[in-house]
C-alpha atoms as a PDB file:
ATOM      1  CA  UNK A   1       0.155 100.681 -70.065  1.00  0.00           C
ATOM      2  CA  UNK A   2      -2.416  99.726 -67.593  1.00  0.00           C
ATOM      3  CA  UNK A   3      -2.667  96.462 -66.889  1.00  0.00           C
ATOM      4  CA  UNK A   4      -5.876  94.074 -65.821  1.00  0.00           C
ATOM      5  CA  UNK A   5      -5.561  92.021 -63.297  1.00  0.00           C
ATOM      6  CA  UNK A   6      -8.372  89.494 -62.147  1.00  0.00           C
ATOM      7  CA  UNK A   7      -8.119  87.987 -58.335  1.00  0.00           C
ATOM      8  CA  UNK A   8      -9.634  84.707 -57.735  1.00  0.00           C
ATOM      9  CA  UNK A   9     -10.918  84.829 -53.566  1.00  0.00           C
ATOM     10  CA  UNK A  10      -9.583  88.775 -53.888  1.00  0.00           C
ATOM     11  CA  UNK A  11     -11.531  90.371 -51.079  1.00  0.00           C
ATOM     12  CA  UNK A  12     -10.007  88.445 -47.792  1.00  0.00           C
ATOM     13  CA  UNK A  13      -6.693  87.312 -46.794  1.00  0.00           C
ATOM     14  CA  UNK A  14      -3.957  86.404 -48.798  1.00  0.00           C
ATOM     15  CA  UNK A  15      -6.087  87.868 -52.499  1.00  0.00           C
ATOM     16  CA  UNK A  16      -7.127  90.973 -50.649  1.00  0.00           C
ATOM     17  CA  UNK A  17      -3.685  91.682 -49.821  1.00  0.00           C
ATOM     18  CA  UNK A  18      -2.582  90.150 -53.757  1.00  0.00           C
ATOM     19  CA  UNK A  19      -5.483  92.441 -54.922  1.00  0.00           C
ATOM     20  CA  UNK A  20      -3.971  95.564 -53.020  1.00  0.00           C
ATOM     21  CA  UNK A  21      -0.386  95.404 -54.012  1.00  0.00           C
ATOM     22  CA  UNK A  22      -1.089  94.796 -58.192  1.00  0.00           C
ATOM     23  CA  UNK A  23      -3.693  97.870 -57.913  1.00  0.00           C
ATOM     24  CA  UNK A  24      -0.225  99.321 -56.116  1.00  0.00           C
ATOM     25  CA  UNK A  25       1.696  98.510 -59.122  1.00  0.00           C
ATOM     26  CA  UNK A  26      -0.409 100.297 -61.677  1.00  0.00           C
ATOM     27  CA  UNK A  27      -2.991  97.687 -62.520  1.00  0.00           C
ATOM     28  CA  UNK A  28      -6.745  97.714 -62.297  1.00  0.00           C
ATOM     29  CA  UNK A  29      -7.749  94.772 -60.705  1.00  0.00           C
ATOM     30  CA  UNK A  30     -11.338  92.621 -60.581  1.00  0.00           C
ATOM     31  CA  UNK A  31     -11.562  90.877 -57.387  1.00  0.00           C
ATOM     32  CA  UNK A  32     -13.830  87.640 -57.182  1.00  0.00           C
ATOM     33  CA  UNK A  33     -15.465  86.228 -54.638  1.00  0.00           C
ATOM     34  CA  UNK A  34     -18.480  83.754 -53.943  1.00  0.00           C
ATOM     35  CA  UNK A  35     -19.568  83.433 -49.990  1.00  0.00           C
ATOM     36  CA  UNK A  36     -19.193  86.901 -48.333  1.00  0.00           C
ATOM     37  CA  UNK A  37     -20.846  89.807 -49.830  1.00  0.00           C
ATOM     38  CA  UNK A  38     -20.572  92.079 -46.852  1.00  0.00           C
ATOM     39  CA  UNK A  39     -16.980  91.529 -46.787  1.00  0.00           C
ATOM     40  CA  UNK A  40     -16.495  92.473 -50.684  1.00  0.00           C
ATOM     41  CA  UNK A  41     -18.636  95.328 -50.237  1.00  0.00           C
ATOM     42  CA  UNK A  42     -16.470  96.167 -46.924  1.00  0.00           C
ATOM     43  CA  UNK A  43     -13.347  95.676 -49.510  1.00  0.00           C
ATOM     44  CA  UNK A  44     -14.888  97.601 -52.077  1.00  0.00           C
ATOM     45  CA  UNK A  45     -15.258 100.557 -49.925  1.00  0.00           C
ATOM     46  CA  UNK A  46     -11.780 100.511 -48.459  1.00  0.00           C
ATOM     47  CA  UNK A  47     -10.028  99.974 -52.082  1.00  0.00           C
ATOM     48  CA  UNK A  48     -12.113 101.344 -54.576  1.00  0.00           C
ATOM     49  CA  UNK A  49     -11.488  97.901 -56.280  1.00  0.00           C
ATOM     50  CA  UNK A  50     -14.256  96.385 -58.240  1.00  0.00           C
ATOM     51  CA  UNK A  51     -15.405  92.886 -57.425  1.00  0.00           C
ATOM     52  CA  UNK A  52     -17.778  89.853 -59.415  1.00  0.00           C
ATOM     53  CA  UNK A  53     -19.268  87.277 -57.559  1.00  0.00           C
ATOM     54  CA  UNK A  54     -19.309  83.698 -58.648  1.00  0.00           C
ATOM     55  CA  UNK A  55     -18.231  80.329 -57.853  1.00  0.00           C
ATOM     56  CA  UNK A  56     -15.213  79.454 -59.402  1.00  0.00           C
ATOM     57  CA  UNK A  57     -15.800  75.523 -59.009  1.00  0.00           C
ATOM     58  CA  UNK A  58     -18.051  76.164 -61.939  1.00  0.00           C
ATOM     59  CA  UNK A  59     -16.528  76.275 -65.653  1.00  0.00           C
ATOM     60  CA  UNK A  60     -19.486  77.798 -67.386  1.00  0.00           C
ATOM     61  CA  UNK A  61     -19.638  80.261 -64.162  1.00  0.00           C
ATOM     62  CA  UNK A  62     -15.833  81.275 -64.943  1.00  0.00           C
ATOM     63  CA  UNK A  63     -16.156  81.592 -68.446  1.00  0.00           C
ATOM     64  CA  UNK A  64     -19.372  84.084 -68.052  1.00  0.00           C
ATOM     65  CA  UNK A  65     -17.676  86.134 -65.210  1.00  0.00           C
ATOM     66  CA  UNK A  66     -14.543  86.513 -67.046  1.00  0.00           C
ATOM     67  CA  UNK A  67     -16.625  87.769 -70.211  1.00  0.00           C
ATOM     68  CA  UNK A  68     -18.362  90.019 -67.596  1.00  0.00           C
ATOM     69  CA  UNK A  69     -14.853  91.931 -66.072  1.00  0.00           C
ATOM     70  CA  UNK A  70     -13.707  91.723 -69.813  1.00  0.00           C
ATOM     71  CA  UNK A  71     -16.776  94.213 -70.382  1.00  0.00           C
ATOM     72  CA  UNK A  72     -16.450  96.496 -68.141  1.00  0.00           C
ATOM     73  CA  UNK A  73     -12.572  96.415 -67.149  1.00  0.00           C
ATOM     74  CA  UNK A  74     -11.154  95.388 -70.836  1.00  0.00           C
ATOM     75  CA  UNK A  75      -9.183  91.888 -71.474  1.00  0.00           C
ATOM     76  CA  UNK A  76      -7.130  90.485 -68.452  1.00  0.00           C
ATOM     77  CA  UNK A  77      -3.813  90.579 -68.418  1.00  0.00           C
ATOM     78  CA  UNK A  78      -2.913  88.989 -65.326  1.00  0.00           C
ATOM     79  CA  UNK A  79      -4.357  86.166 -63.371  1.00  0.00           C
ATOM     80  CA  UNK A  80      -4.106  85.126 -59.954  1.00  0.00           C
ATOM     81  CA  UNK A  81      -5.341  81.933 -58.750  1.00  0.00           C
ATOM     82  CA  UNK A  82      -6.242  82.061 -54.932  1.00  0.00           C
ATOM     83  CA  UNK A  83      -8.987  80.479 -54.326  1.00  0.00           C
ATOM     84  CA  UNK A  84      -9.249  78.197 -51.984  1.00  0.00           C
ATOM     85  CA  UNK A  85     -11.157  76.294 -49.347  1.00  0.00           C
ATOM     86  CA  UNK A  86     -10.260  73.602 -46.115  1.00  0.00           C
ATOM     87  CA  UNK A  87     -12.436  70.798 -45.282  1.00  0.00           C
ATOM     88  CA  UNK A  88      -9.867  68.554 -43.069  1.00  0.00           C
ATOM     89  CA  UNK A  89     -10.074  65.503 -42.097  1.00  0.00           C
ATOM     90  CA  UNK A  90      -7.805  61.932 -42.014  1.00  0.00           C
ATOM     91  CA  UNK A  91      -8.542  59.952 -45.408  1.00  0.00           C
ATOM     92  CA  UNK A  92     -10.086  57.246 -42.796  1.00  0.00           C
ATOM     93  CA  UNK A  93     -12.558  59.525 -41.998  1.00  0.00           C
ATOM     94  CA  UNK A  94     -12.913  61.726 -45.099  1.00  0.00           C
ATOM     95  CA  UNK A  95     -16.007  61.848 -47.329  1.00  0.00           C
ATOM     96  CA  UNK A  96     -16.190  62.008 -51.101  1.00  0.00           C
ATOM     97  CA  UNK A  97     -17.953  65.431 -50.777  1.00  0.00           C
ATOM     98  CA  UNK A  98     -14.836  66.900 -48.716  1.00  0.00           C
ATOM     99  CA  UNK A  99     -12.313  65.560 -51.800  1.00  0.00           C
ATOM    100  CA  UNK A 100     -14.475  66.741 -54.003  1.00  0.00           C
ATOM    101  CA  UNK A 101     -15.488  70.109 -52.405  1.00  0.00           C
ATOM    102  CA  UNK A 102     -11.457  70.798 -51.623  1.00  0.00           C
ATOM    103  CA  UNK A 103     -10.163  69.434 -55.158  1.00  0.00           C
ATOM    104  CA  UNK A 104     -13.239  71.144 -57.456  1.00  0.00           C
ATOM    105  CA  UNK A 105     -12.595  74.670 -55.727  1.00  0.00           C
ATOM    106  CA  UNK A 106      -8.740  74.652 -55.290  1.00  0.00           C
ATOM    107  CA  UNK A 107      -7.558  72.892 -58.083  1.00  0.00           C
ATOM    108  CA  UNK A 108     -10.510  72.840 -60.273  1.00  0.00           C
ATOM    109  CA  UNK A 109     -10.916  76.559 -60.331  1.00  0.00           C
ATOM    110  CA  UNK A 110      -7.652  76.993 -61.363  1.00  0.00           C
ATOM    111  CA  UNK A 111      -8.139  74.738 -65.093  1.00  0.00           C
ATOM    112  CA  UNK A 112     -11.866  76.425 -65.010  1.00  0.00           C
ATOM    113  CA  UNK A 113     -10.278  79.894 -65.276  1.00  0.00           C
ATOM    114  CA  UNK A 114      -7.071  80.035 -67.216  1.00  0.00           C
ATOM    115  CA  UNK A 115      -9.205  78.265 -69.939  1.00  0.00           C
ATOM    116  CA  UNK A 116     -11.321  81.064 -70.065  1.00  0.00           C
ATOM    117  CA  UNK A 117      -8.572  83.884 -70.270  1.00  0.00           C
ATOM    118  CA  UNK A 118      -5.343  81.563 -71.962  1.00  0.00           C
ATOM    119  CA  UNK A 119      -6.930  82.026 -75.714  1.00  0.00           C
ATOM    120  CA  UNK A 120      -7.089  85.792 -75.260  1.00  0.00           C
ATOM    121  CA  UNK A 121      -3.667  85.847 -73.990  1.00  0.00           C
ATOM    122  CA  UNK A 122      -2.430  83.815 -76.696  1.00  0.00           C
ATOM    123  CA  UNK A 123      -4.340  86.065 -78.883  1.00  0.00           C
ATOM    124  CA  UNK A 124      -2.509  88.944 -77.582  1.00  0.00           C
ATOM    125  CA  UNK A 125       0.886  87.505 -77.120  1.00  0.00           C
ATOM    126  CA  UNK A 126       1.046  88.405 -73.290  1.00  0.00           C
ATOM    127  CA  UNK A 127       0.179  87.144 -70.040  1.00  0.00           C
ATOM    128  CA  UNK A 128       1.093  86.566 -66.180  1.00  0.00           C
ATOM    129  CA  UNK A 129      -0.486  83.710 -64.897  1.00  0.00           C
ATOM    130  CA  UNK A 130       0.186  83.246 -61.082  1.00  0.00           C
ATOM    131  CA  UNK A 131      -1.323  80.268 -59.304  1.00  0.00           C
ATOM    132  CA  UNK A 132      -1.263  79.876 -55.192  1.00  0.00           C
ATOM    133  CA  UNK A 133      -0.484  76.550 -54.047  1.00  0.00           C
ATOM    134  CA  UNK A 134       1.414  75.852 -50.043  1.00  0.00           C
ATOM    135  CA  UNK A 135       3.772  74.450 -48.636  1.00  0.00           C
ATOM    136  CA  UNK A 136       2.075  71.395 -47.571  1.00  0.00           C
ATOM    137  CA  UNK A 137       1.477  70.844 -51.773  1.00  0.00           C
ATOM    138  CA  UNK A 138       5.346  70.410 -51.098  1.00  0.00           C
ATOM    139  CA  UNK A 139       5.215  68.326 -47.893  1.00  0.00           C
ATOM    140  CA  UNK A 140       1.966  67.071 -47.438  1.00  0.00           C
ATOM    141  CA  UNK A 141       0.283  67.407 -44.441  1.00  0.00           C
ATOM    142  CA  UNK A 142      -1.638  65.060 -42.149  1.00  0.00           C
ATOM    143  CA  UNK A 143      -5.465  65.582 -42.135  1.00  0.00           C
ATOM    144  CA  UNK A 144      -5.533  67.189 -45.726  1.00  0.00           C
ATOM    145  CA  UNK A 145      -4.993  64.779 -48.302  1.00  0.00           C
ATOM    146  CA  UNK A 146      -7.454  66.554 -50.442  1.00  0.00           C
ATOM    147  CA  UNK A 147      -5.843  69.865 -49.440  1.00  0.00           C
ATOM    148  CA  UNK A 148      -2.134  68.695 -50.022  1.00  0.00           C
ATOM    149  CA  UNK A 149      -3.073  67.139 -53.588  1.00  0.00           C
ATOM    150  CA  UNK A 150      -4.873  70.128 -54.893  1.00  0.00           C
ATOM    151  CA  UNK A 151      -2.459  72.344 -53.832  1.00  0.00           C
ATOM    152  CA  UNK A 152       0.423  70.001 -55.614  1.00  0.00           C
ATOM    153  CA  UNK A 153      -1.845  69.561 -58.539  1.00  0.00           C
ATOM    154  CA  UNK A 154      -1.587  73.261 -59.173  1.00  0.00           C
ATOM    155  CA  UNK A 155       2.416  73.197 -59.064  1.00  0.00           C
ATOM    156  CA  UNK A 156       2.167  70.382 -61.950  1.00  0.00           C
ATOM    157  CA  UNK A 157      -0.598  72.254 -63.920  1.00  0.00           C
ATOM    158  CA  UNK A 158       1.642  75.474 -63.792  1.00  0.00           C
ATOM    159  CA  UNK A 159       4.924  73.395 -65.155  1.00  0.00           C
ATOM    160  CA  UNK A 160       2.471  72.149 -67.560  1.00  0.00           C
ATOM    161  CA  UNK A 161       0.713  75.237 -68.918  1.00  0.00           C
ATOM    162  CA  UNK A 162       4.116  77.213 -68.414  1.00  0.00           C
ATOM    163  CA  UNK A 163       5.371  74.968 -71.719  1.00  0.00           C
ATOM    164  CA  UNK A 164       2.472  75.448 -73.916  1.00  0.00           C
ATOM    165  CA  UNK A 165       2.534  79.063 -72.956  1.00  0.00           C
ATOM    166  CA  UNK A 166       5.912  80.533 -73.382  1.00  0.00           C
ATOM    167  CA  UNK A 167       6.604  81.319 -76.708  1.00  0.00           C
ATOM    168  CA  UNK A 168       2.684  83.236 -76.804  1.00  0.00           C
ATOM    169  CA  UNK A 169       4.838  85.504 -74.033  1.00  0.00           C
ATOM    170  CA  UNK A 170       2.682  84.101 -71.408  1.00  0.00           C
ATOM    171  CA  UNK A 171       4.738  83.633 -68.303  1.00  0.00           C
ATOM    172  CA  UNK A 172       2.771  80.562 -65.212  1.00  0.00           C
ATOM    173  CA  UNK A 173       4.198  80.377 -61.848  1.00  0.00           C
ATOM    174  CA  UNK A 174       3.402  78.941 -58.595  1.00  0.00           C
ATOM    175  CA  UNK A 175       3.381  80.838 -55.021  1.00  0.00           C
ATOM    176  CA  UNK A 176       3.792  78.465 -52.474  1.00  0.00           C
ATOM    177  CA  UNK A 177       2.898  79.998 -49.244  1.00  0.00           C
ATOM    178  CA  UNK A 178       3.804  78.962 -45.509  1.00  0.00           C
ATOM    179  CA  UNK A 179       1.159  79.569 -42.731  1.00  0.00           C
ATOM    180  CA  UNK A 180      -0.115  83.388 -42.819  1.00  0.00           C
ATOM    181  CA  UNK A 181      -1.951  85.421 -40.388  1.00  0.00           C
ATOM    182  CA  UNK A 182      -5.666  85.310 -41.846  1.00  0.00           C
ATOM    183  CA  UNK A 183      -8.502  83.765 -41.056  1.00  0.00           C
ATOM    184  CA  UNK A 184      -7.945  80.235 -42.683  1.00  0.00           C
ATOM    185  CA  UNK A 185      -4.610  79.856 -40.338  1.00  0.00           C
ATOM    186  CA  UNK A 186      -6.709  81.269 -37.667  1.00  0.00           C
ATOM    187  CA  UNK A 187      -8.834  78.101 -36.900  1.00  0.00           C
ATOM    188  CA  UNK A 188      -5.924  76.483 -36.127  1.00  0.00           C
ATOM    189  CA  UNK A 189      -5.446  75.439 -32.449  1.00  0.00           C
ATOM    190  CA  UNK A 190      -3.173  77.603 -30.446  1.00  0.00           C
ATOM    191  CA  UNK A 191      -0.938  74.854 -29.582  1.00  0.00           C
ATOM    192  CA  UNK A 192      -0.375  73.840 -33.370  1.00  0.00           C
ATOM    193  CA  UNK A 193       0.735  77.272 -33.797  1.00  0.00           C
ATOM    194  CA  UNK A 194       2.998  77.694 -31.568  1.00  0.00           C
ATOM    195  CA  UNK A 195       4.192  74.258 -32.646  1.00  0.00           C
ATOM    196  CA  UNK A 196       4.479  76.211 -36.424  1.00  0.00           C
ATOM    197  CA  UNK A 197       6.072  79.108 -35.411  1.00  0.00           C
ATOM    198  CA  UNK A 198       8.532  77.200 -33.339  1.00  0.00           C
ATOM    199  CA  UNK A 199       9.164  75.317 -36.290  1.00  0.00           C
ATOM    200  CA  UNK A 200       9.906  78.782 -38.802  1.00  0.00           C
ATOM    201  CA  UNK A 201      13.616  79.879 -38.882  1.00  0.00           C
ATOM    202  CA  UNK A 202      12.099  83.207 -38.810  1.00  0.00           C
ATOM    203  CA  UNK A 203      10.134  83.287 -35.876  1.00  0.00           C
ATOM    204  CA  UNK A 204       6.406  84.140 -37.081  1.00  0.00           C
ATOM    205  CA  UNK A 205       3.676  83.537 -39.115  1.00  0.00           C
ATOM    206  CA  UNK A 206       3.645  84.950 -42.361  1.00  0.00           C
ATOM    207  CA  UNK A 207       1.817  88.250 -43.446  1.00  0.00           C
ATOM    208  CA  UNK A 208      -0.382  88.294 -46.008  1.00  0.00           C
ATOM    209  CA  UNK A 209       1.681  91.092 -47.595  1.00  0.00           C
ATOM    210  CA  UNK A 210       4.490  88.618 -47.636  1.00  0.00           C
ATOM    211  CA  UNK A 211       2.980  86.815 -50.312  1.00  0.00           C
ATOM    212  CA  UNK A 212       1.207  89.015 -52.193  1.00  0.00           C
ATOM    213  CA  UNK A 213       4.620  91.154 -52.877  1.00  0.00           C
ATOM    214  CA  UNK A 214       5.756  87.816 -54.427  1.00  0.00           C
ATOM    215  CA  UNK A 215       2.748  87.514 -56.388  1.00  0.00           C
ATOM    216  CA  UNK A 216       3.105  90.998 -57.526  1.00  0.00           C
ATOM    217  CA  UNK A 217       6.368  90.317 -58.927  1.00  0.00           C
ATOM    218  CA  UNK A 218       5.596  87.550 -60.667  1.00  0.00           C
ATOM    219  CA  UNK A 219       2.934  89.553 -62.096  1.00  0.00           C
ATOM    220  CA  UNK A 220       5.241  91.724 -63.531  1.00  0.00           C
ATOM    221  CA  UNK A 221       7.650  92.739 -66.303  1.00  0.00           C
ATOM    222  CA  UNK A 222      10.226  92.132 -64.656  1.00  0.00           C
ATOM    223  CA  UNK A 223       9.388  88.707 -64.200  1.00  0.00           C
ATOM    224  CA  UNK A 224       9.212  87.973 -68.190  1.00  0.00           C
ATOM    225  CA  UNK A 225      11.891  85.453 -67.760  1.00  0.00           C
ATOM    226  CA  UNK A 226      10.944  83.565 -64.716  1.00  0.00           C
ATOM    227  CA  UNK A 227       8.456  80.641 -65.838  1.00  0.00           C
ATOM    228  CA  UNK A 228       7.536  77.339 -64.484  1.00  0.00           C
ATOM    229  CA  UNK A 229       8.589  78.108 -61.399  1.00  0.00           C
ATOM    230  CA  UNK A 230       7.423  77.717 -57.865  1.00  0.00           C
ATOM    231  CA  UNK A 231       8.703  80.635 -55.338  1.00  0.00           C
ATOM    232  CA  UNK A 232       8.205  79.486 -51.563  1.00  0.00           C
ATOM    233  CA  UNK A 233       7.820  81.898 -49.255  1.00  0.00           C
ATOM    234  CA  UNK A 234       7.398  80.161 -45.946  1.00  0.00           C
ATOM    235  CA  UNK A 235      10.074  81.684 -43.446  1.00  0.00           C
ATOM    236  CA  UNK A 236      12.192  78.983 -43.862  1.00  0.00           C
ATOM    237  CA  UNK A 237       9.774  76.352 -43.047  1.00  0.00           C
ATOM    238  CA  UNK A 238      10.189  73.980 -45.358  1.00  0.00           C
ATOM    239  CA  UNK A 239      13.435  74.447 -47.992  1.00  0.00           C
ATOM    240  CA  UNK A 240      12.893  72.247 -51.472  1.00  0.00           C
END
């Protein structure tokens, strides 16, 4: 059975590479995006995977995209929660609209859009829900307060939603990535990441395949079992 998967932030980094290894696994996957339409088209070209743009910060935006890859893709199956956005700063210096912007699009998105696709899951006993969260929603990390909350507020929502979910055969984990190699990581000062890698048992920053084989296995059958939880994949970084 084929299954459809829907990418939140699926054409660059971490949900290009998530949106690449489920097509891999048999599914055919919707990739969302909102800023960069040359890059989608770029992704579109190199994939042959299809891709809706909206802004996921927005419910009623969600819940008419969703009915949009429902039409031409058929119901989702699978979910993955990527989306994301920085906008650091120390709380001492942080404005309302960089909570807001950081909380509404990382953690917001993530309510907006498995309340649009939970009901036809329940409806058809069966879903994988997989939400990406960090590693510094597990440590916190100085200069993101709004980044470190969202991304922990996702780990709670997917304990949460992983209870109500269960017995509809609707499975909602949590990815907790270490620092990758994309372009988020890559505005990072070279001295912080040496400091980073220095700081991974393993020696390097992660790949962006890294995660997205977790997410893929999560997002499959073989995963029916596994719910509630958070998987970290950091290199060793940070062990909880």
């Amino acid at each position: 059975m084929t299954r459809i998967a829907l990418v939140t932030g699926g054409t660059r980094g971490l949900g290009a590479a998530a949106s690449k290894a489920l097509k891999a696994q048999g599914c055919k996957v919707a990739a969302v995006y909102h800023g960069n339409t040359e890059a989608a088209d770029a992704f579109t070209a190199e994939t042959g995977i299809s891709t809706f743009k909206w802004d996921v910060s927005d419910f009623e935006a969600c819940r008419d995209g969703v009915a949009k890859v429902e039409e031409q893709l058929g119901p989702i199956d699978i979910l993955v929660n990527n989306a994301g956005i920085t906008r650091d700063a120390t709380l001492h210096h942080m404005s309302a609209e960089q909570w807001s912007a950081v909380i509404n699009t990382n953690l917001g998105s993530v309510f907006n859009m498995c309340r649009s696709v939970v009901p036809g899951m329940r409806d058809r006993s069966f879903g994988r829900i997989v939400n990406v969260s960090s590693i510094n929603g597990l440590k916190g990390q100085f200069g993101q307060t709004n980044y470190s909350a969202a991304k922990a507020g996702i780990i709670g929502f997917s304990k949460a939603l992983a209870l109500e979910t269960a017995a509809k055969g609707i499975t909602v984990n949590a990815v907790a990535p270490g620092y990758c190699d994309t372009d988020m990581v890559a505005a990072v000062p070279d001295d912080i990441l040496k400091q980073i890698v220095a700081a991974t048992p393993v020696g390097r920053l992660g790949r962006p395949a890294d995660i997205a084989r977790a997410i893929a296995f999560l997002a499959s059958d073989d995963a029916d079992f596994i719910t509630g939880a958070t998987l970290s994949v950091n290199g060793g970084e940070y062990m909880a």
